[in-house]
N, C-alpha and C. Protein backbone atom coordinates (compact mmCIF):
# COMPACT_ATOMS: atom_id res chain seq x y z
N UNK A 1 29.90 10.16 88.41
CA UNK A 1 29.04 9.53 87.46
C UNK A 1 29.46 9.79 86.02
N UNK A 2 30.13 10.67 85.90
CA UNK A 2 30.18 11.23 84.44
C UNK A 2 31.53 10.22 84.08
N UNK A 3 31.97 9.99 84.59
CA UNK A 3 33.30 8.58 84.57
C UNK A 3 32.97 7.22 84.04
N UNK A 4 31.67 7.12 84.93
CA UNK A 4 31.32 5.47 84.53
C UNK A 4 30.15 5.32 83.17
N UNK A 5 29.46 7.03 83.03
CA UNK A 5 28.96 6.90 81.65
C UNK A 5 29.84 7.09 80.55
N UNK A 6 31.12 7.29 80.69
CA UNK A 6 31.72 7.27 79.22
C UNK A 6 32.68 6.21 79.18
N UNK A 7 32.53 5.28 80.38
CA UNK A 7 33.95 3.82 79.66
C UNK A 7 32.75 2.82 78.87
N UNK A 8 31.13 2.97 79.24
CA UNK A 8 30.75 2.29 77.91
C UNK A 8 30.33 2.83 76.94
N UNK A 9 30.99 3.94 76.42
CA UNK A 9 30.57 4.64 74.76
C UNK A 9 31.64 4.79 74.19
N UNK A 10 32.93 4.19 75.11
CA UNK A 10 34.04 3.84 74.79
C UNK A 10 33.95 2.60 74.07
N UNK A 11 33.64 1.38 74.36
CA UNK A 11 33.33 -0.03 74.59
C UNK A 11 32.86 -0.47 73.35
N UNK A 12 31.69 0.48 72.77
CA UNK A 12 30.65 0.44 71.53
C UNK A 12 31.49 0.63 70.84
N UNK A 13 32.03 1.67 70.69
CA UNK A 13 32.28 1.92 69.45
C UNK A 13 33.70 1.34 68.82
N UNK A 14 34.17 0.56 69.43
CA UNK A 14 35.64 -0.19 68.75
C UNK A 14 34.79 -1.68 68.26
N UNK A 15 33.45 -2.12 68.87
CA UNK A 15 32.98 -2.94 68.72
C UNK A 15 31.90 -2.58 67.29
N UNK A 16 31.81 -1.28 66.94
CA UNK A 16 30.90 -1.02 66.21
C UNK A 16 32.10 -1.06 64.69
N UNK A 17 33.13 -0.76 64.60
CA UNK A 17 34.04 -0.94 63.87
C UNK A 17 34.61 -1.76 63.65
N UNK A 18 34.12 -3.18 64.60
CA UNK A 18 34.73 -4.00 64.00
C UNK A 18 34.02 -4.97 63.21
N UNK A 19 32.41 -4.69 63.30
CA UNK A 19 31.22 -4.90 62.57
C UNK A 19 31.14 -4.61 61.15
N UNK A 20 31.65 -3.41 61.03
CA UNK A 20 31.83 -2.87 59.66
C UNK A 20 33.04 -3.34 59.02
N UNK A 21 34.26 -3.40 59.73
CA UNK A 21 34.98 -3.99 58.76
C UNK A 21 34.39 -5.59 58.20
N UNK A 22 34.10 -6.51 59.05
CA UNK A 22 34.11 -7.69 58.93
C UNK A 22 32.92 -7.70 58.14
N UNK A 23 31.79 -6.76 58.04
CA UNK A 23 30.64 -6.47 56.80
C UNK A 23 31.63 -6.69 55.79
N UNK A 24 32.66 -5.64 55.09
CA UNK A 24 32.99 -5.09 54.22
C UNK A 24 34.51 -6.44 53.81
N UNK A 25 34.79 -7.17 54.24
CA UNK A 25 35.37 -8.72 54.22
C UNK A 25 34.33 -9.47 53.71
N UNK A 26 33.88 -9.49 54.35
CA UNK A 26 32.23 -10.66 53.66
C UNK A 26 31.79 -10.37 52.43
N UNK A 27 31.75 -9.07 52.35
CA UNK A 27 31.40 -8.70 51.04
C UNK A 27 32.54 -8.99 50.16
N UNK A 28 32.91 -8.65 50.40
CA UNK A 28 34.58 -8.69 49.35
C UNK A 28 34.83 -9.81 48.79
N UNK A 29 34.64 -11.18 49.95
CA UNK A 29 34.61 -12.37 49.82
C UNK A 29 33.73 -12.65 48.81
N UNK A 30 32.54 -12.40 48.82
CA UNK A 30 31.46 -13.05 48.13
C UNK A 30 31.24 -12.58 46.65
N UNK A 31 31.91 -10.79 46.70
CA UNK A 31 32.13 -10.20 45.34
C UNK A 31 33.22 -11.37 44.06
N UNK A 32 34.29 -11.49 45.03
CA UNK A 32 35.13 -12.15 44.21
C UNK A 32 34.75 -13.90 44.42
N UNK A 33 34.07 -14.71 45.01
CA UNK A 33 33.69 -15.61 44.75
C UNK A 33 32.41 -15.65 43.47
N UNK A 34 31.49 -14.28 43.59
CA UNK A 34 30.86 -14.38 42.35
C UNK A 34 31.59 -14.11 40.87
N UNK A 35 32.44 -13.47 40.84
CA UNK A 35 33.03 -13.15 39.71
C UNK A 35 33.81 -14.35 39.33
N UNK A 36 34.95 -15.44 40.35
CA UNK A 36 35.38 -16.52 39.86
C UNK A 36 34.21 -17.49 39.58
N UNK A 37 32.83 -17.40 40.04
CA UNK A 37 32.40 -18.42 39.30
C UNK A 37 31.63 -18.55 37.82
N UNK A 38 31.25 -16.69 37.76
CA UNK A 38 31.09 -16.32 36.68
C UNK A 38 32.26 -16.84 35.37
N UNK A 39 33.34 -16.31 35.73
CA UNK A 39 34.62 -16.77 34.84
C UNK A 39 34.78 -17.98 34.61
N UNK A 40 34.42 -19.09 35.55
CA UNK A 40 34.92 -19.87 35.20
C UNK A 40 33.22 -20.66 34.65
N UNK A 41 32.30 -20.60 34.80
CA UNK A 41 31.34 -21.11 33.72
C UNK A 41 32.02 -20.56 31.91
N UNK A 42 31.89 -19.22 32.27
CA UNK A 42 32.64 -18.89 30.97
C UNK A 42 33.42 -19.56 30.07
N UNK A 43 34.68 -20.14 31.22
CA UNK A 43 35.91 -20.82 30.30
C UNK A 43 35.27 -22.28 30.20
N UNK A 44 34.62 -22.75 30.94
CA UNK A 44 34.27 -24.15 31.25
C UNK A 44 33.20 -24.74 30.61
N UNK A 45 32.51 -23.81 30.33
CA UNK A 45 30.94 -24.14 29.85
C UNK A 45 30.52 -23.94 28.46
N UNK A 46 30.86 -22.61 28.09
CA UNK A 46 30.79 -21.80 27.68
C UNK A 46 31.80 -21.57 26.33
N UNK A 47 33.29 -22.69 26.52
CA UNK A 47 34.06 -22.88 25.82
C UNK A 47 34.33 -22.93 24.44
N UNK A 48 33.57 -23.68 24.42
CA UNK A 48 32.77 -25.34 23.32
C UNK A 48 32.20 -24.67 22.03
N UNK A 49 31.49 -23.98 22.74
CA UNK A 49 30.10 -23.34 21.72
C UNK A 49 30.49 -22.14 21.03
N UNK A 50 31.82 -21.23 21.77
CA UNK A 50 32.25 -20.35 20.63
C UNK A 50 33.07 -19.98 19.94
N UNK A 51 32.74 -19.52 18.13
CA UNK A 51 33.75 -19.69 17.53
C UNK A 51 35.69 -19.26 17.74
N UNK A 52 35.99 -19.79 17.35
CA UNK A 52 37.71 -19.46 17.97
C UNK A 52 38.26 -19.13 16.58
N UNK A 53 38.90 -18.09 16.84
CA UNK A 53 39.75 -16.96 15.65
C UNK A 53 40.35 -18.21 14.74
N UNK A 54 40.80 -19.02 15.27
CA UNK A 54 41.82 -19.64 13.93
C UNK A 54 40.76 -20.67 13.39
N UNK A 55 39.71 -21.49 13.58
CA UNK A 55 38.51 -22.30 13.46
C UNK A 55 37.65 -21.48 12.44
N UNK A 56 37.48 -20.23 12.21
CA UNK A 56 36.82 -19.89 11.17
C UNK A 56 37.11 -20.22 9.32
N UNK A 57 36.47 -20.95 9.13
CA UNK A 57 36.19 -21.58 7.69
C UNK A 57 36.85 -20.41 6.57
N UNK A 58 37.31 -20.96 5.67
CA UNK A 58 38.08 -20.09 4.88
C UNK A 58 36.61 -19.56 3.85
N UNK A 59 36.24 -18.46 2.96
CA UNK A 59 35.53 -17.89 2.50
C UNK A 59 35.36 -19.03 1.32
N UNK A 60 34.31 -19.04 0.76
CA UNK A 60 34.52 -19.37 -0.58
C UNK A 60 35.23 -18.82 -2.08
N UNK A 61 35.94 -19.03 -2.51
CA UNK A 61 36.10 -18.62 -3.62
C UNK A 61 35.38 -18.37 -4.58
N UNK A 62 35.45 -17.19 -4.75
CA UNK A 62 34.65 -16.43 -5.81
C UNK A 62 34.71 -16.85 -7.58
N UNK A 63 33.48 -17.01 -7.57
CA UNK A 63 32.97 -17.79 -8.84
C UNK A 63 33.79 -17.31 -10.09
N UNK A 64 34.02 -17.68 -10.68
CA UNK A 64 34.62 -17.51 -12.42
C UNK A 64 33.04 -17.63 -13.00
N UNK A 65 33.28 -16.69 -14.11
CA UNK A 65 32.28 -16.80 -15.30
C UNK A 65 32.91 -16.84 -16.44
N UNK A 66 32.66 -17.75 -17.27
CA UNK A 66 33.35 -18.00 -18.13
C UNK A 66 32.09 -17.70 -19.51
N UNK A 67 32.82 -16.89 -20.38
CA UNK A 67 31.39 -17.00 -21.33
C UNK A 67 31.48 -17.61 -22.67
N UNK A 68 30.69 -18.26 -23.16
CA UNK A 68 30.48 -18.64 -24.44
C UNK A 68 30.42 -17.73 -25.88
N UNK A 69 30.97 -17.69 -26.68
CA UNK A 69 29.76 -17.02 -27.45
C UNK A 69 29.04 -17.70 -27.80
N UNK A 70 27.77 -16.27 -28.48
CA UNK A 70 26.59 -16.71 -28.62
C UNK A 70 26.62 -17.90 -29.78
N UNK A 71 25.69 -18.65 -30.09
CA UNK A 71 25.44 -19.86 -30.38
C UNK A 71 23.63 -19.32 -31.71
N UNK A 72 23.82 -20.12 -32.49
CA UNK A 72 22.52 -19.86 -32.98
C UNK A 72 22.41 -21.36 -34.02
N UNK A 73 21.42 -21.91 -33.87
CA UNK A 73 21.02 -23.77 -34.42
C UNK A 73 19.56 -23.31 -35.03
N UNK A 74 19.48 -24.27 -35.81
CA UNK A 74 18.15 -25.00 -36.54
C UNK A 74 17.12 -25.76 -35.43
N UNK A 75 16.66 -25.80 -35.47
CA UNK A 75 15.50 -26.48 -34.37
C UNK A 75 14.95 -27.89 -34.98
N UNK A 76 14.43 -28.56 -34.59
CA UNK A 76 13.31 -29.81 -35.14
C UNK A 76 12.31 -29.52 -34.69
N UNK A 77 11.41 -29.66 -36.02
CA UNK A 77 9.82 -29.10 -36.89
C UNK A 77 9.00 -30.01 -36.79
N UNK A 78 7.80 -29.98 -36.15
CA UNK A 78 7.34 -31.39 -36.52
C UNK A 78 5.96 -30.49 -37.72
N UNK A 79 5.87 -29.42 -36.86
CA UNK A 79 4.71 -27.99 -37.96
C UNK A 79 5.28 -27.85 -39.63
N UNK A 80 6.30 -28.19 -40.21
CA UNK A 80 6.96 -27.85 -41.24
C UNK A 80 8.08 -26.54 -40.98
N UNK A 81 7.61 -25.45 -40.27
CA UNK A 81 8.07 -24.50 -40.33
C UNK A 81 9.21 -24.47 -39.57
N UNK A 82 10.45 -23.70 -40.19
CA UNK A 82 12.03 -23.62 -39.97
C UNK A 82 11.56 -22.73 -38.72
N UNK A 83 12.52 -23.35 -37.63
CA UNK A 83 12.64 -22.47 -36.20
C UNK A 83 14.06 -22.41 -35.79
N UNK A 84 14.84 -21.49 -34.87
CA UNK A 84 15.77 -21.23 -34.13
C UNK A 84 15.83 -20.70 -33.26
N UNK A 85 17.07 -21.51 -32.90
CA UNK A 85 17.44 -20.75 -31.79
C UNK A 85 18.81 -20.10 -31.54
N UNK A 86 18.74 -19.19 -30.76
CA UNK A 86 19.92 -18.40 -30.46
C UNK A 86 19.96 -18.40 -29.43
N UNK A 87 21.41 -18.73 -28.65
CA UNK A 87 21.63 -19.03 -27.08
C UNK A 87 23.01 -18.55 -26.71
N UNK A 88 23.45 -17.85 -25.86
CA UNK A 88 24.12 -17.11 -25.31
C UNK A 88 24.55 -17.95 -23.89
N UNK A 89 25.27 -18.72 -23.32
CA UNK A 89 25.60 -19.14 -22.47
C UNK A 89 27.10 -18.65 -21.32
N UNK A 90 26.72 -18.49 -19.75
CA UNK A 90 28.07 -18.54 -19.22
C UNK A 90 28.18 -19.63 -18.25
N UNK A 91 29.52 -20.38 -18.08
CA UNK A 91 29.28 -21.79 -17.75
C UNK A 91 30.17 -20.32 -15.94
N UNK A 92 29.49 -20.98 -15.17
CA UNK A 92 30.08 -20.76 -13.25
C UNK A 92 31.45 -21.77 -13.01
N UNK A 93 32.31 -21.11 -12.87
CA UNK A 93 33.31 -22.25 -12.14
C UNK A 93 33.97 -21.97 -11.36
N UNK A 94 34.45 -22.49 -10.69
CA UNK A 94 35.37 -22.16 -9.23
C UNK A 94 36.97 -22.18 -9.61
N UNK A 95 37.43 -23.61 -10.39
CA UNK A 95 38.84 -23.35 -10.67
C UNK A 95 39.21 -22.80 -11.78
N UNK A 96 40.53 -21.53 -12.04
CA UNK A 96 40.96 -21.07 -12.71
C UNK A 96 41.35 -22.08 -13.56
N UNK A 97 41.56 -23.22 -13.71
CA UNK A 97 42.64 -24.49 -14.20
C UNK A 97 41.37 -25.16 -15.62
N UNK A 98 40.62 -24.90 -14.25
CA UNK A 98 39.23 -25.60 -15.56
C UNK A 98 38.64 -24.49 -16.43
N UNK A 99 38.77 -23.15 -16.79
CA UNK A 99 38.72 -22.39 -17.61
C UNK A 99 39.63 -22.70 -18.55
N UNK A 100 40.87 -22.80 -18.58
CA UNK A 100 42.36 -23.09 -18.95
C UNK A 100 41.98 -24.03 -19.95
N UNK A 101 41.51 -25.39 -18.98
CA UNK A 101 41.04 -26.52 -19.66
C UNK A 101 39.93 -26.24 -20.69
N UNK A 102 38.99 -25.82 -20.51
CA UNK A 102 37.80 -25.73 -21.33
C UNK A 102 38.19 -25.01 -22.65
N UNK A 103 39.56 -23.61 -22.29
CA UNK A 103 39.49 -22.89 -23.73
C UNK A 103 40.19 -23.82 -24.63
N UNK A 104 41.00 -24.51 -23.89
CA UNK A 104 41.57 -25.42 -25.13
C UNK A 104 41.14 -26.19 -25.90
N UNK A 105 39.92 -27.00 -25.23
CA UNK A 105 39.35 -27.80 -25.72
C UNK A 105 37.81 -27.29 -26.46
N UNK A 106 37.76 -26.06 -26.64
CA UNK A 106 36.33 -25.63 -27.26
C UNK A 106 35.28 -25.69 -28.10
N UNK A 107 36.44 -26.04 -29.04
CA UNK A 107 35.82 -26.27 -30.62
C UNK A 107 35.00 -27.67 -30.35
N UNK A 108 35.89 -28.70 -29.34
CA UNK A 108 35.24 -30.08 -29.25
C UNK A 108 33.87 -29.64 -28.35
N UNK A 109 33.88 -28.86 -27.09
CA UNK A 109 32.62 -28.63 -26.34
C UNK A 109 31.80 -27.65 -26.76
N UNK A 110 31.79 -26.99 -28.08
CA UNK A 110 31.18 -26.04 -28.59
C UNK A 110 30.44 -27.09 -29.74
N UNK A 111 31.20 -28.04 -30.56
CA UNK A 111 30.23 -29.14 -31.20
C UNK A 111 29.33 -29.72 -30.68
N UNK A 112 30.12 -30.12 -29.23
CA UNK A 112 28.89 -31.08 -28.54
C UNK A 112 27.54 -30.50 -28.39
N UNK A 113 28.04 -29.17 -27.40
CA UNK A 113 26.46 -27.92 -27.69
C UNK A 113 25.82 -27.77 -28.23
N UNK A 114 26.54 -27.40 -29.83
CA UNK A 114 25.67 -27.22 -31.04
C UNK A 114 24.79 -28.62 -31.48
N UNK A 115 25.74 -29.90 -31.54
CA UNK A 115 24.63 -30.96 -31.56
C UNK A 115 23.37 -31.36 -31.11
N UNK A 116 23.57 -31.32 -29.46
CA UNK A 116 22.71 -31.40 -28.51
C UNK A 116 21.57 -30.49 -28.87
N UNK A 117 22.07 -28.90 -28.92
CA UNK A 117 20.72 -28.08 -28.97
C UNK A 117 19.93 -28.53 -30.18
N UNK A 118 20.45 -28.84 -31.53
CA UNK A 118 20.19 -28.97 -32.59
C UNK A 118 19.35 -30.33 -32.48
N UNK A 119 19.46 -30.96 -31.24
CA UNK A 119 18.24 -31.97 -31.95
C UNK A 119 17.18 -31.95 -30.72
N UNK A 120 16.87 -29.98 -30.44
CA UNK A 120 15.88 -30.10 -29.64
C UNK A 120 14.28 -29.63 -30.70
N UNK A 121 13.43 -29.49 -29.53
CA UNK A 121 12.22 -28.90 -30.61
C UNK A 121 11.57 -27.93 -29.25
N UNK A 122 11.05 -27.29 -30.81
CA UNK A 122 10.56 -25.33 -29.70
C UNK A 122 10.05 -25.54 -28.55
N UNK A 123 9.33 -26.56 -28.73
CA UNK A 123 8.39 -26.98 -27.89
C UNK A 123 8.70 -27.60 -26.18
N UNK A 124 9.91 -28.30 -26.60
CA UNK A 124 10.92 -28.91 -25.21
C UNK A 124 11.41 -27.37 -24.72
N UNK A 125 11.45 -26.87 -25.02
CA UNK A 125 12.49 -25.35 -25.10
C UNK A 125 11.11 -24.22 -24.16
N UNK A 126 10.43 -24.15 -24.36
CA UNK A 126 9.42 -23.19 -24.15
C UNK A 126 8.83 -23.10 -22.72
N UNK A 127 9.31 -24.41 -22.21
CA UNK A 127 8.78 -24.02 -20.63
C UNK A 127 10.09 -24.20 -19.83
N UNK A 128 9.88 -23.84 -18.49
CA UNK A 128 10.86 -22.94 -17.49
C UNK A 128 11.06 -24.14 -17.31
N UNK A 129 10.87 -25.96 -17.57
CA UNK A 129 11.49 -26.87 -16.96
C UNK A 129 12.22 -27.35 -18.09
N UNK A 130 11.78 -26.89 -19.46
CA UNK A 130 12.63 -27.24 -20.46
C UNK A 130 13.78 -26.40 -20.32
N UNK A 131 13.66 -25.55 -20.09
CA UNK A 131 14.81 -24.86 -19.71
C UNK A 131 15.95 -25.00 -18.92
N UNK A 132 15.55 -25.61 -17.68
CA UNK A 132 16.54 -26.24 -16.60
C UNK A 132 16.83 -27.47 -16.95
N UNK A 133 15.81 -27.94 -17.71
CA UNK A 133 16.77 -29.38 -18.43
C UNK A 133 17.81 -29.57 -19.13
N UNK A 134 17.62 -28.76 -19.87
CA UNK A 134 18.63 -28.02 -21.17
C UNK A 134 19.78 -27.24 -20.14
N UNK A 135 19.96 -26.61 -19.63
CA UNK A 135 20.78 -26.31 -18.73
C UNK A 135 21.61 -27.48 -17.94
N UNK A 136 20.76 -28.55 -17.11
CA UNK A 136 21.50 -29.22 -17.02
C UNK A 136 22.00 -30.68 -17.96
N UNK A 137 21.68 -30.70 -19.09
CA UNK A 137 21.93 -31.40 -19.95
C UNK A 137 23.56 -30.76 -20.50
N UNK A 138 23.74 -29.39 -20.88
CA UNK A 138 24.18 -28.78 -21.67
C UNK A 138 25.74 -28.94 -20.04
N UNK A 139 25.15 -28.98 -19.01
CA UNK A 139 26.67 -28.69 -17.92
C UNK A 139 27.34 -30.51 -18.07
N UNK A 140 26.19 -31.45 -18.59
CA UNK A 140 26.93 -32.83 -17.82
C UNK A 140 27.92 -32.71 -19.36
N UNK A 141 27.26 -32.57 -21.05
CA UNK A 141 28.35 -32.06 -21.81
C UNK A 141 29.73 -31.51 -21.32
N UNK A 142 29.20 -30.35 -20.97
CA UNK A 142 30.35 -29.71 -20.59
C UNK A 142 31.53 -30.22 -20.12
N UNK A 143 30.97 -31.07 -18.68
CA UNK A 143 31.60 -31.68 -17.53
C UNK A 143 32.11 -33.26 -18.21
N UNK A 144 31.95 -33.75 -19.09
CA UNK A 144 32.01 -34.86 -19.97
C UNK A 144 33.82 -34.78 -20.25
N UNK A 145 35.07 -35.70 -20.00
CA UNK A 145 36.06 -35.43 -20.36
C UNK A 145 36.30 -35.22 -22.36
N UNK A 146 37.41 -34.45 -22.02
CA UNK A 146 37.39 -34.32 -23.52
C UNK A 146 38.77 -35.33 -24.12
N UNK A 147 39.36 -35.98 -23.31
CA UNK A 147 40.28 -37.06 -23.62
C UNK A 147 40.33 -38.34 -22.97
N UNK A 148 40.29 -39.33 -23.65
CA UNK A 148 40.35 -40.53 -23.08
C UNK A 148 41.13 -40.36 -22.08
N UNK A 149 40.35 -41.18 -20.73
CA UNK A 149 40.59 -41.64 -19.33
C UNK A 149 40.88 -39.96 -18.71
N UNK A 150 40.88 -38.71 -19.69
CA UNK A 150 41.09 -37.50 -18.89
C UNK A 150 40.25 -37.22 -17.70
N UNK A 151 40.66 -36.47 -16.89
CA UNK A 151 39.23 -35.60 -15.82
C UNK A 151 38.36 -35.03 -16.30
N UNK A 152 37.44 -35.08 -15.86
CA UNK A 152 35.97 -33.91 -16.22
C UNK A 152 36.12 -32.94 -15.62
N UNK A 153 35.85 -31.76 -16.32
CA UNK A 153 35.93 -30.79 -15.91
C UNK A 153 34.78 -30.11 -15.13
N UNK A 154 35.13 -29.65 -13.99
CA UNK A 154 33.88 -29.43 -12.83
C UNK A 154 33.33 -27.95 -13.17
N UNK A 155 32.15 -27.83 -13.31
CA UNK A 155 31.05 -26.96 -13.44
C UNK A 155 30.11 -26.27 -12.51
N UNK A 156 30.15 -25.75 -11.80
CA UNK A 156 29.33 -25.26 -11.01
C UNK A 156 27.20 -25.17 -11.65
N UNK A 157 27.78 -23.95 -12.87
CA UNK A 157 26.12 -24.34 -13.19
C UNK A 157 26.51 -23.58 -14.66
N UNK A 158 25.65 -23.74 -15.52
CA UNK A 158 25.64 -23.30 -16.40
C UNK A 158 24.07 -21.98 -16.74
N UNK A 159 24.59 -21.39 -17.37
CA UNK A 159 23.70 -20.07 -17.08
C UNK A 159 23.23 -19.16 -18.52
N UNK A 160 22.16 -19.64 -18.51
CA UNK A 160 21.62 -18.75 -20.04
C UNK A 160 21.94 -16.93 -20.10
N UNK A 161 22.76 -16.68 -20.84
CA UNK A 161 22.81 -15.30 -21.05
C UNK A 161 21.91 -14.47 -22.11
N UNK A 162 21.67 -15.92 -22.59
CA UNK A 162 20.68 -14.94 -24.28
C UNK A 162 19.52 -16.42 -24.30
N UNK A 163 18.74 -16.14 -24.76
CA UNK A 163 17.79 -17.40 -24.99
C UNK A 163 16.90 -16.87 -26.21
N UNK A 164 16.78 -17.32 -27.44
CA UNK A 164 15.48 -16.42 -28.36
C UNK A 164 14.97 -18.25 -28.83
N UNK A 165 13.73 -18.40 -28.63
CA UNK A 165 13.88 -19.28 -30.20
C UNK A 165 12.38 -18.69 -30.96
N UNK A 166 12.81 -18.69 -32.23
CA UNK A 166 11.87 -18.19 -33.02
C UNK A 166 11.35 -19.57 -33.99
């Protein structure tokens, strides 16, 4: 008897090993079928939407300030009484070329300024929208060519450094 109980505990156990391997196949299988489909949503899907090393936008170039000197005009009175102003301006620009341009031409865009301010009154001047008016009044000057059929010179913004009017 002791013969015929051990040819089946023989039997089991090559059969029990071959359970486990073929577990540990299946798995294996299904490990690396999840990971290729992970990867490939990645490359496939997933592509599109993110940024790529050479696709990144070049920085902006950093602003030029260019400054004026200060400036000081007569005002228009309608009270009788003499008023001024004193204004301190720096014009923002991006190209080195249009600084270049502007110093040459100064004396002509420093008249225009002085004209312009000179035929304001305290009163246009005194609120925060007279102010941005005058600002952008004072950049389309600016930006105005200074030679027949020349380019205008591009401005970013123009920027009060000093403001008094008395």
């Amino acid at each position: 008897m002791a013969t015929t109980t051990a040819a089946p505990q023989q039997q089991t156990a090559p059969a029990a090993k071959g359970k486990v391997k073929r577990i540990i196949v299946i798995a294996t299988i299904i490990v690396i079928a999840a990971l290729g489909a992970a990867a490939g949503t990645y490359f496939f899907l997933l592509k599109d939407g993110l940024p790529h090393s050479e696709a990144k936008p070049a920085p902006p170039p950093a602003p030029i300030f260019f400054a004026l000197e200060p400036m000081t005009v007569n005002l228009q009175s309608d009270d009788g009484n003499m008023h001024y102003l004193r204004v301190g301006l720096s014009l923002k620009l991006i190209d080195p070329k249009v600084q270049e341009q502007l110093t040459q031409h100064m004396p002509e865009i420093r008249s225009r300024i002085l004209l312009a301010l000179s035929n304001k009154k305290p009163d246009d001047l005194a609120t925060l929208d007279g102010k941005r008016a005058l600002a952008a009044e004072l950049k389309a000057l600016v930006e105005k060519p200074t030679d027949a059929g020349g380019t205008p010179a591009h401005v970013q913004d123009v920027l009060f450094t000093e403001f008094v009017v008395q």
